[in-house]
C-alpha atoms as a PDB file:
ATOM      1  CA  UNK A   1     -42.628  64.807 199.330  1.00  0.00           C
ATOM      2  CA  UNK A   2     -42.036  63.226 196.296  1.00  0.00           C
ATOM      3  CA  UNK A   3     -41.866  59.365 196.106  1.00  0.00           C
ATOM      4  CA  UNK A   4     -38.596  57.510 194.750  1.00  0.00           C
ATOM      5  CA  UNK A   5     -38.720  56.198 191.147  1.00  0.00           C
ATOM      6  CA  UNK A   6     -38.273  52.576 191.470  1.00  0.00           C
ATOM      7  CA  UNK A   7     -36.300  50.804 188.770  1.00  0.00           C
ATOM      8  CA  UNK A   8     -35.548  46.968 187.694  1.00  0.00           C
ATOM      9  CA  UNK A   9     -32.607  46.308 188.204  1.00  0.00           C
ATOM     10  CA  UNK A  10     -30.298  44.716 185.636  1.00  0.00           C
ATOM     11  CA  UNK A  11     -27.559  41.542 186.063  1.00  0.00           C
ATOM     12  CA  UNK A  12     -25.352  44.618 185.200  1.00  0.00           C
ATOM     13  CA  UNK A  13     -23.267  44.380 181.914  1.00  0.00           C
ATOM     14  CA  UNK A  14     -24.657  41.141 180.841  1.00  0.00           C
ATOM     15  CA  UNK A  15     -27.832  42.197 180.495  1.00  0.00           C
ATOM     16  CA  UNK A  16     -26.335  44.916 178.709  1.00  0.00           C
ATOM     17  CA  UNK A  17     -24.470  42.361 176.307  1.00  0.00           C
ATOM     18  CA  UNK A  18     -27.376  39.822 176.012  1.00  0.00           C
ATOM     19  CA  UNK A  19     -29.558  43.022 174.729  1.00  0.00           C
ATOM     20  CA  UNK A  20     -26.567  45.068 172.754  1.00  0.00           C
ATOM     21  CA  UNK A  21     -24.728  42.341 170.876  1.00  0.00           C
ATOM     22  CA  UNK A  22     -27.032  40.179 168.775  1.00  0.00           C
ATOM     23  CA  UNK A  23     -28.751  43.500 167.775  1.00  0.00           C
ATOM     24  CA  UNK A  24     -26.015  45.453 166.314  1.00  0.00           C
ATOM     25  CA  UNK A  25     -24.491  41.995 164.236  1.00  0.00           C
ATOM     26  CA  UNK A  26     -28.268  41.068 163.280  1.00  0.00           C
ATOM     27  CA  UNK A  27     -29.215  44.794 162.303  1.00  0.00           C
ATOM     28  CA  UNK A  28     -25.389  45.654 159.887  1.00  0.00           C
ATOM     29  CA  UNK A  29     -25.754  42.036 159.057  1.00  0.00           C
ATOM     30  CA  UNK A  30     -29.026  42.378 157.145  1.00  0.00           C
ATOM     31  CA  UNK A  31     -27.887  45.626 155.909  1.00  0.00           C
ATOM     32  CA  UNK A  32     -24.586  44.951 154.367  1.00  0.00           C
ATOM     33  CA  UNK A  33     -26.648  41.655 152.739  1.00  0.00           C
ATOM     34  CA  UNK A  34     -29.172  44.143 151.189  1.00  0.00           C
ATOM     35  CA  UNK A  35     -27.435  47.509 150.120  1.00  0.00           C
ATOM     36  CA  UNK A  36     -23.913  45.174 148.725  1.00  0.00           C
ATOM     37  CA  UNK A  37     -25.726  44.443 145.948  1.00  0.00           C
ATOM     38  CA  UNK A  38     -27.482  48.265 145.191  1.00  0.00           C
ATOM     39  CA  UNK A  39     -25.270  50.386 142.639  1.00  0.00           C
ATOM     40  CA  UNK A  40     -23.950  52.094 144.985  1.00  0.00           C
ATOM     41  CA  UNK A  41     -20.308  53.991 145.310  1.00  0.00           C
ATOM     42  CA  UNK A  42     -17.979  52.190 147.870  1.00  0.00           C
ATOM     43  CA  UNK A  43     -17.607  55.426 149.857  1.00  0.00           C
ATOM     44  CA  UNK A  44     -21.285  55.964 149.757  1.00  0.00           C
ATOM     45  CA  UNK A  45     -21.088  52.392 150.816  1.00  0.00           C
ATOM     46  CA  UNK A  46     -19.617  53.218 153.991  1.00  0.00           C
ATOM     47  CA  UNK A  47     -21.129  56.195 154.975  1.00  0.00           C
ATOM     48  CA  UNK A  48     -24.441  54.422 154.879  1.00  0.00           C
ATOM     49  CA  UNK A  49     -23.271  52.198 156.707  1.00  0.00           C
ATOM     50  CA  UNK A  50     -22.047  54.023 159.619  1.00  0.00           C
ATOM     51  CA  UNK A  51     -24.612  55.842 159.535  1.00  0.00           C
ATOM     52  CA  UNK A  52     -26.809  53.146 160.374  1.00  0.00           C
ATOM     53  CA  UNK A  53     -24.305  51.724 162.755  1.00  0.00           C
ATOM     54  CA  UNK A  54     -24.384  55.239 164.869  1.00  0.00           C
ATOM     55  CA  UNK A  55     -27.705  55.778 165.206  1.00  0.00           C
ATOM     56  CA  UNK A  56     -28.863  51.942 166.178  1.00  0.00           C
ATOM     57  CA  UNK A  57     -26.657  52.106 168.601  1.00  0.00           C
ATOM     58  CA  UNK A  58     -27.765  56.067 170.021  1.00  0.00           C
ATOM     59  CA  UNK A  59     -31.304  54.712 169.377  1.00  0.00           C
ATOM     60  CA  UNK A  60     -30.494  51.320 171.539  1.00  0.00           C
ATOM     61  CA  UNK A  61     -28.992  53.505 174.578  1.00  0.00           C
ATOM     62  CA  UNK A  62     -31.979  55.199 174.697  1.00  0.00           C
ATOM     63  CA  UNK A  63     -34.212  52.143 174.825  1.00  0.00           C
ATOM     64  CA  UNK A  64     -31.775  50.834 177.677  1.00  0.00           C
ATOM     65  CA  UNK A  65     -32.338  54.096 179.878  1.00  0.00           C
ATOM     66  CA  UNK A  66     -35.673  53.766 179.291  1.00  0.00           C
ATOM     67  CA  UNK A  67     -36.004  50.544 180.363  1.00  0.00           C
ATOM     68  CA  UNK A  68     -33.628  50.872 183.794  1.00  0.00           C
ATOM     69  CA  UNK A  69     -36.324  53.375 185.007  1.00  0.00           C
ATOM     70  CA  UNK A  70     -38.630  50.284 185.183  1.00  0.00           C
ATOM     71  CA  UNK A  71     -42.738  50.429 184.757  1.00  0.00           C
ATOM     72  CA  UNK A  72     -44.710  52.646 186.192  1.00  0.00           C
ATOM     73  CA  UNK A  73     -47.754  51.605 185.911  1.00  0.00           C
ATOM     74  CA  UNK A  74     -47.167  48.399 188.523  1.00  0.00           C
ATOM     75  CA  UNK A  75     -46.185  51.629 190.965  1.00  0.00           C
ATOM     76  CA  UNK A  76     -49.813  51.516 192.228  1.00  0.00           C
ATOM     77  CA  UNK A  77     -52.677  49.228 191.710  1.00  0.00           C
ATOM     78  CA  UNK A  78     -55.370  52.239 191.948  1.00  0.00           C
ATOM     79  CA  UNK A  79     -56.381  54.575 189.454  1.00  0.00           C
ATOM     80  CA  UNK A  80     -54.865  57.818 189.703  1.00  0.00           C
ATOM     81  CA  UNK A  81     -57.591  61.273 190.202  1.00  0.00           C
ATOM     82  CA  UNK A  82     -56.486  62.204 186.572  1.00  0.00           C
ATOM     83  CA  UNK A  83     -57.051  59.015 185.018  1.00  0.00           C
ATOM     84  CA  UNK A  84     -60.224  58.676 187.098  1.00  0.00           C
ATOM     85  CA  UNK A  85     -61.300  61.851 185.787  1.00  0.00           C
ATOM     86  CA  UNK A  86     -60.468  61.090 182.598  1.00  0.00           C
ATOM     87  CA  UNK A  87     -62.710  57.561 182.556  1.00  0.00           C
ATOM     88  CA  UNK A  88     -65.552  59.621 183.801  1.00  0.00           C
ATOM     89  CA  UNK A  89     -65.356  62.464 181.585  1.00  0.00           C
ATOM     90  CA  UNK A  90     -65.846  59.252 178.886  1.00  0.00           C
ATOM     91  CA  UNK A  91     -69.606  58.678 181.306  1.00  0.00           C
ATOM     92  CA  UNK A  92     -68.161  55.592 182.461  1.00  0.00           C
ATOM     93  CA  UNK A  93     -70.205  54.742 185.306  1.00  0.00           C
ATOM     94  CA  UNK A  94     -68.457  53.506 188.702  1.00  0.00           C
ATOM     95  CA  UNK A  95     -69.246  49.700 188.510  1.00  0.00           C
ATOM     96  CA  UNK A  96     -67.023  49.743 185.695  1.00  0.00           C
ATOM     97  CA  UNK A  97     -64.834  52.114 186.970  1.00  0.00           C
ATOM     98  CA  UNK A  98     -64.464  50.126 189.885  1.00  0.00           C
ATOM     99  CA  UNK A  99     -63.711  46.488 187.650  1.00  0.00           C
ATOM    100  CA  UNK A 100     -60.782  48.274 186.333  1.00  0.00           C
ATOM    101  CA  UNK A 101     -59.322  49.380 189.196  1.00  0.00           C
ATOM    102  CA  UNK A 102     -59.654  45.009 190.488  1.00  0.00           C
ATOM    103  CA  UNK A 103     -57.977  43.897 187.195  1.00  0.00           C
ATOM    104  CA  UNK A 104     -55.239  46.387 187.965  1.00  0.00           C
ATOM    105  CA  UNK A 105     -54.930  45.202 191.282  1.00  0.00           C
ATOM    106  CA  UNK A 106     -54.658  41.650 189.818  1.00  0.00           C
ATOM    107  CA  UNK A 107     -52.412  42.553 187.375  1.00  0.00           C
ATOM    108  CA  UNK A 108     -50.126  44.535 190.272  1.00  0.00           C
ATOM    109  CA  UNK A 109     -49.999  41.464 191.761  1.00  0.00           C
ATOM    110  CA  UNK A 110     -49.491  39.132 188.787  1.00  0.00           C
ATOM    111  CA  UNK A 111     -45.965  41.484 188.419  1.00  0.00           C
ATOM    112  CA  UNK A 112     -44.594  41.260 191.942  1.00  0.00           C
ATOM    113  CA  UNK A 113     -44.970  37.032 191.334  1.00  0.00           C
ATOM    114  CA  UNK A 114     -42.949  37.481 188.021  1.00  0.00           C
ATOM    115  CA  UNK A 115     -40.642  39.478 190.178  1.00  0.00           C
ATOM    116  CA  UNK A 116     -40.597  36.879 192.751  1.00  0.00           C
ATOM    117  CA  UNK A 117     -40.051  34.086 190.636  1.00  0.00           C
ATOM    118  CA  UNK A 118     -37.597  35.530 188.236  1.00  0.00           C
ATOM    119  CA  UNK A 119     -35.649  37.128 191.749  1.00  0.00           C
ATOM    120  CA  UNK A 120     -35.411  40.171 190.000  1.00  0.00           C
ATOM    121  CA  UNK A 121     -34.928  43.056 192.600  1.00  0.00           C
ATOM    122  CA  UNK A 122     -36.507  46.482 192.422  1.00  0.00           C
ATOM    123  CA  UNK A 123     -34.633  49.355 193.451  1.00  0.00           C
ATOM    124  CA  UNK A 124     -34.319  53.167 193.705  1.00  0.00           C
ATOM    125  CA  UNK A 125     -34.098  54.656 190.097  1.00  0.00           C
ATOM    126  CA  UNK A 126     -30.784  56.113 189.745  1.00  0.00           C
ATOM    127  CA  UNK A 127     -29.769  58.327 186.709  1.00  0.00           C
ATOM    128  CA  UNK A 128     -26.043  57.296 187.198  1.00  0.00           C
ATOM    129  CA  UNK A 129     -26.488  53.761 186.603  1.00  0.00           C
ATOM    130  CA  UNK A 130     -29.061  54.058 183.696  1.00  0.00           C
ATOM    131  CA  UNK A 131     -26.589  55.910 181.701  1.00  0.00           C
ATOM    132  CA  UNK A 132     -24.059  53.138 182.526  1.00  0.00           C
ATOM    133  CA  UNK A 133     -26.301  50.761 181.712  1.00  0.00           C
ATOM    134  CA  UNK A 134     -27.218  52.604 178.551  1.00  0.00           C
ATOM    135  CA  UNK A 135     -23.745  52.871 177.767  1.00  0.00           C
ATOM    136  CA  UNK A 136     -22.694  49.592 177.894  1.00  0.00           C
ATOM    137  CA  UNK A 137     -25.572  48.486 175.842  1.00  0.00           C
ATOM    138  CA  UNK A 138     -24.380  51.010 173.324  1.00  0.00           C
ATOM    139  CA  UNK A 139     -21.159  49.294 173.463  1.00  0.00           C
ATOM    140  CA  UNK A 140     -21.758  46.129 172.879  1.00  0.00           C
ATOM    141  CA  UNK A 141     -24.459  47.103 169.811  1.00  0.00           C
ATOM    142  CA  UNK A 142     -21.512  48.587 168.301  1.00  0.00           C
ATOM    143  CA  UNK A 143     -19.013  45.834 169.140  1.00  0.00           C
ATOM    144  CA  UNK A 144     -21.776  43.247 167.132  1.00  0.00           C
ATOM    145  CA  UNK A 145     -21.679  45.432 164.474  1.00  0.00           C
ATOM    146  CA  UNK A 146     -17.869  45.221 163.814  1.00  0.00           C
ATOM    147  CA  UNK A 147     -18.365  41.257 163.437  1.00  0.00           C
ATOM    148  CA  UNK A 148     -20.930  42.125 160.127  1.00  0.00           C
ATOM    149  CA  UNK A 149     -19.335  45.308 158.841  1.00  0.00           C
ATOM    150  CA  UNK A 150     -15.835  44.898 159.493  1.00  0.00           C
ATOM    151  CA  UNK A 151     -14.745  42.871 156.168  1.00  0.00           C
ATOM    152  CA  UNK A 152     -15.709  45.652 154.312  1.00  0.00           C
ATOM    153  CA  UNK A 153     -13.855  48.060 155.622  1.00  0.00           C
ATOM    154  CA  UNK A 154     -10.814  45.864 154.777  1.00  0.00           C
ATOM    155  CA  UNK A 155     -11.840  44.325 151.370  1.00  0.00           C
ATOM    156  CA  UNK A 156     -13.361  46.681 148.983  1.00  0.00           C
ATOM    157  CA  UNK A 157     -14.612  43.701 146.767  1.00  0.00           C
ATOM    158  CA  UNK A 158     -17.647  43.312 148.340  1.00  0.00           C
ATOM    159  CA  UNK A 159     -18.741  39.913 147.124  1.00  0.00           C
ATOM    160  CA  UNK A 160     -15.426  38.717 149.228  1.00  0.00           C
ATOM    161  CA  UNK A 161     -16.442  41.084 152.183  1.00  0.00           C
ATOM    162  CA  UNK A 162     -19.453  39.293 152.502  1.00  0.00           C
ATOM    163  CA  UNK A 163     -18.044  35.718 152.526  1.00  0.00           C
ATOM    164  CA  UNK A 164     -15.612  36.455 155.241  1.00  0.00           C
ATOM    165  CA  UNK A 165     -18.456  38.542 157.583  1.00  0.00           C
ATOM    166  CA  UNK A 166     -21.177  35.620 157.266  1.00  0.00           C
ATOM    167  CA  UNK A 167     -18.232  33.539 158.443  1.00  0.00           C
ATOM    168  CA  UNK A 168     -17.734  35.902 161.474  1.00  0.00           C
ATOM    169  CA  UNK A 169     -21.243  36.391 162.011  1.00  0.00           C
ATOM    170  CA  UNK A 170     -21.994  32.710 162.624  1.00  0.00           C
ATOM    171  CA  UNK A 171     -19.045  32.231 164.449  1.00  0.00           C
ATOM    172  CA  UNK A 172     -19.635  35.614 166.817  1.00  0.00           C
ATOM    173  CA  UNK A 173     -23.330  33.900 166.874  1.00  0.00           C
ATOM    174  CA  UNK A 174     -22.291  30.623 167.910  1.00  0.00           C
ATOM    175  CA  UNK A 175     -19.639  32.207 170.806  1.00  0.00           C
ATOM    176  CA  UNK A 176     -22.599  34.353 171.748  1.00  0.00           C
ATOM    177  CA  UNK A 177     -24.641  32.005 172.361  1.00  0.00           C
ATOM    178  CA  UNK A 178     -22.325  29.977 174.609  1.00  0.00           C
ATOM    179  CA  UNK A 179     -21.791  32.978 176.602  1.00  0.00           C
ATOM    180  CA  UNK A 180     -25.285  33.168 176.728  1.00  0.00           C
ATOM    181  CA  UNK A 181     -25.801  29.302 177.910  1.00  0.00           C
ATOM    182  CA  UNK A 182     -23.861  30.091 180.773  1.00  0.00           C
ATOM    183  CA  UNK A 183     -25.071  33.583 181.833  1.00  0.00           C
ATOM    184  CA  UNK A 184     -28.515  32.118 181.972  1.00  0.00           C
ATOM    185  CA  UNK A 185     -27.722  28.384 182.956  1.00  0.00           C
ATOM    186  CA  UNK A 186     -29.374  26.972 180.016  1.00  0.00           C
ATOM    187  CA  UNK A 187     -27.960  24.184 177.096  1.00  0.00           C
ATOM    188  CA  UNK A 188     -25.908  25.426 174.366  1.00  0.00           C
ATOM    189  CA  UNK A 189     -27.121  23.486 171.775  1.00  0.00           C
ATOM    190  CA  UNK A 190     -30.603  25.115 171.730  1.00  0.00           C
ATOM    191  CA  UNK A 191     -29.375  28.700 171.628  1.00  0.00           C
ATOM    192  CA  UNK A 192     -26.924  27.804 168.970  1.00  0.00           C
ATOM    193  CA  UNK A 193     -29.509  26.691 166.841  1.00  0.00           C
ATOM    194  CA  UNK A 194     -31.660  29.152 167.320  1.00  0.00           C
ATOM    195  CA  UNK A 195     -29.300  31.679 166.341  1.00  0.00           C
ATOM    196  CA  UNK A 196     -28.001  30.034 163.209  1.00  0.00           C
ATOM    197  CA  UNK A 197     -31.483  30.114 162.190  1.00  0.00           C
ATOM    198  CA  UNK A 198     -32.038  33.556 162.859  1.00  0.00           C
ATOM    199  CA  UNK A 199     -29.385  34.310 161.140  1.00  0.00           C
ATOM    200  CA  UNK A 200     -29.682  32.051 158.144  1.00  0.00           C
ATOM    201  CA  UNK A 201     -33.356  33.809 158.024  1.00  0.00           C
ATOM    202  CA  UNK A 202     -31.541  37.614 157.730  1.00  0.00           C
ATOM    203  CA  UNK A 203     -29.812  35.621 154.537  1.00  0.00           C
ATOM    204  CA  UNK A 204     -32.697  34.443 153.009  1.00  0.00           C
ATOM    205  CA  UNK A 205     -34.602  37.603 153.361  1.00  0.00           C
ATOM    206  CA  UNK A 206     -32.034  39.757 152.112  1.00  0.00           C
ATOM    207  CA  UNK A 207     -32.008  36.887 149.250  1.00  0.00           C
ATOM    208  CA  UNK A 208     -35.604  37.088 148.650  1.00  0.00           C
ATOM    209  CA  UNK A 209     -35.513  41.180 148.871  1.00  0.00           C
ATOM    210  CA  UNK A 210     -32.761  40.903 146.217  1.00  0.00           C
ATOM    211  CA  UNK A 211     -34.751  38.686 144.110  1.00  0.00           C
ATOM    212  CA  UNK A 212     -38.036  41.098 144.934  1.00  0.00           C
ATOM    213  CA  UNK A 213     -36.227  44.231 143.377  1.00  0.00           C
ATOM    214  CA  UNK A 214     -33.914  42.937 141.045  1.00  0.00           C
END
């Protein structure tokens, strides 16, 4: 009989949104701050562009489905015969063998207090739900991007373009990390500040890059 996959379970599609968001503005924001400047046609411009948009966000689904299969290796707190085998094929001898198989045990039950603590319930992998999950996370990756690249699909004077999307970038930041606040019942302020400086930072290395090559 084969044993059921256990998963983590998600908050549903705001942990999809907390994950999916910031990454797609952060990732077309740096991007559209670096390669603006490059001599560069406009369509080539684009095409880059969404390019980059398509596969972080493919790339980001598949991170998601990974992740709603949860860890394995907190399944069991004992070594496995292969990876037993293994470790003495390596003329490990059994005392140490033996240690390993205690910290794992420790660290088994380190995870189910994290679990505990954080009231984060484990339940029956389900292929279904991962790809909703995945989906969703897609989504909202894509939905982030359209706050950085989004001006320059409208304005082909780039210098312009980039005015108005930092301007929506800090303000999709500072809604995001409202929403944020209250998903995770924490105060605004901090978030907001520490996402203005993360995103003040993709400016200044984009600045610095700029400076680097140029």
């Amino acid at each position: 009989m084969i044993a059921s996959q256990k998963a983590i379970r998600s908050s549903g599609w705001k942990t999809d949104f907390l994950i999916g968001f910031p990454d797609g503005l952060f990732l077309l924001f740096f991007a559209t701050q670096v390669i603006q400047v490059f001599p560069i046609e406009v369509q080539s411009f684009y095409t880059l562009h969404l390019f980059i948009w398509a596969i972080g966000g493919v790339l980001v689904m598949i991170g998601a489905f990974q992740a709603n299969k949860g860890d394995a290796q907190h399944d069991s707190a004992l070594l496995s015969d292969k990876e037993r085998s293994k470790l003495q094929r390596l003329d490990i001898n059994a005392g140490t063998i033996a240690q390993i198989e205690q910290e794992m045990e420790k660290d088994a039950q380190t995870w189910e207090q994290i679990l505990e603590q954080e009231k984060v319930v484990e339940t029956t992998f389900k292929r279904s739900r991962a790809i909703r999950h995945a989906l969703l996370t897609g989504f909202f990756f894509w939905v982030g991007g359209v706050l950085s690249l989004g001006p320059y699909f409208s304005n082909e004077n780039f210098p312009a373009a980039s005015q108005t999307s930092i301007m929506l970038v800090f303000l999709g930041l500072t809604a995001f990390s409202f929403i944020k606040a209250r998903i995770t019942a924490q105060r605004p302020l901090p978030i907001v500040l520490r996402y203005w400086i993360m995103g003040a930072g993709v400016l200044a290395g984009a600045w610095i890059l700029h400076k680097t090559v140029f």
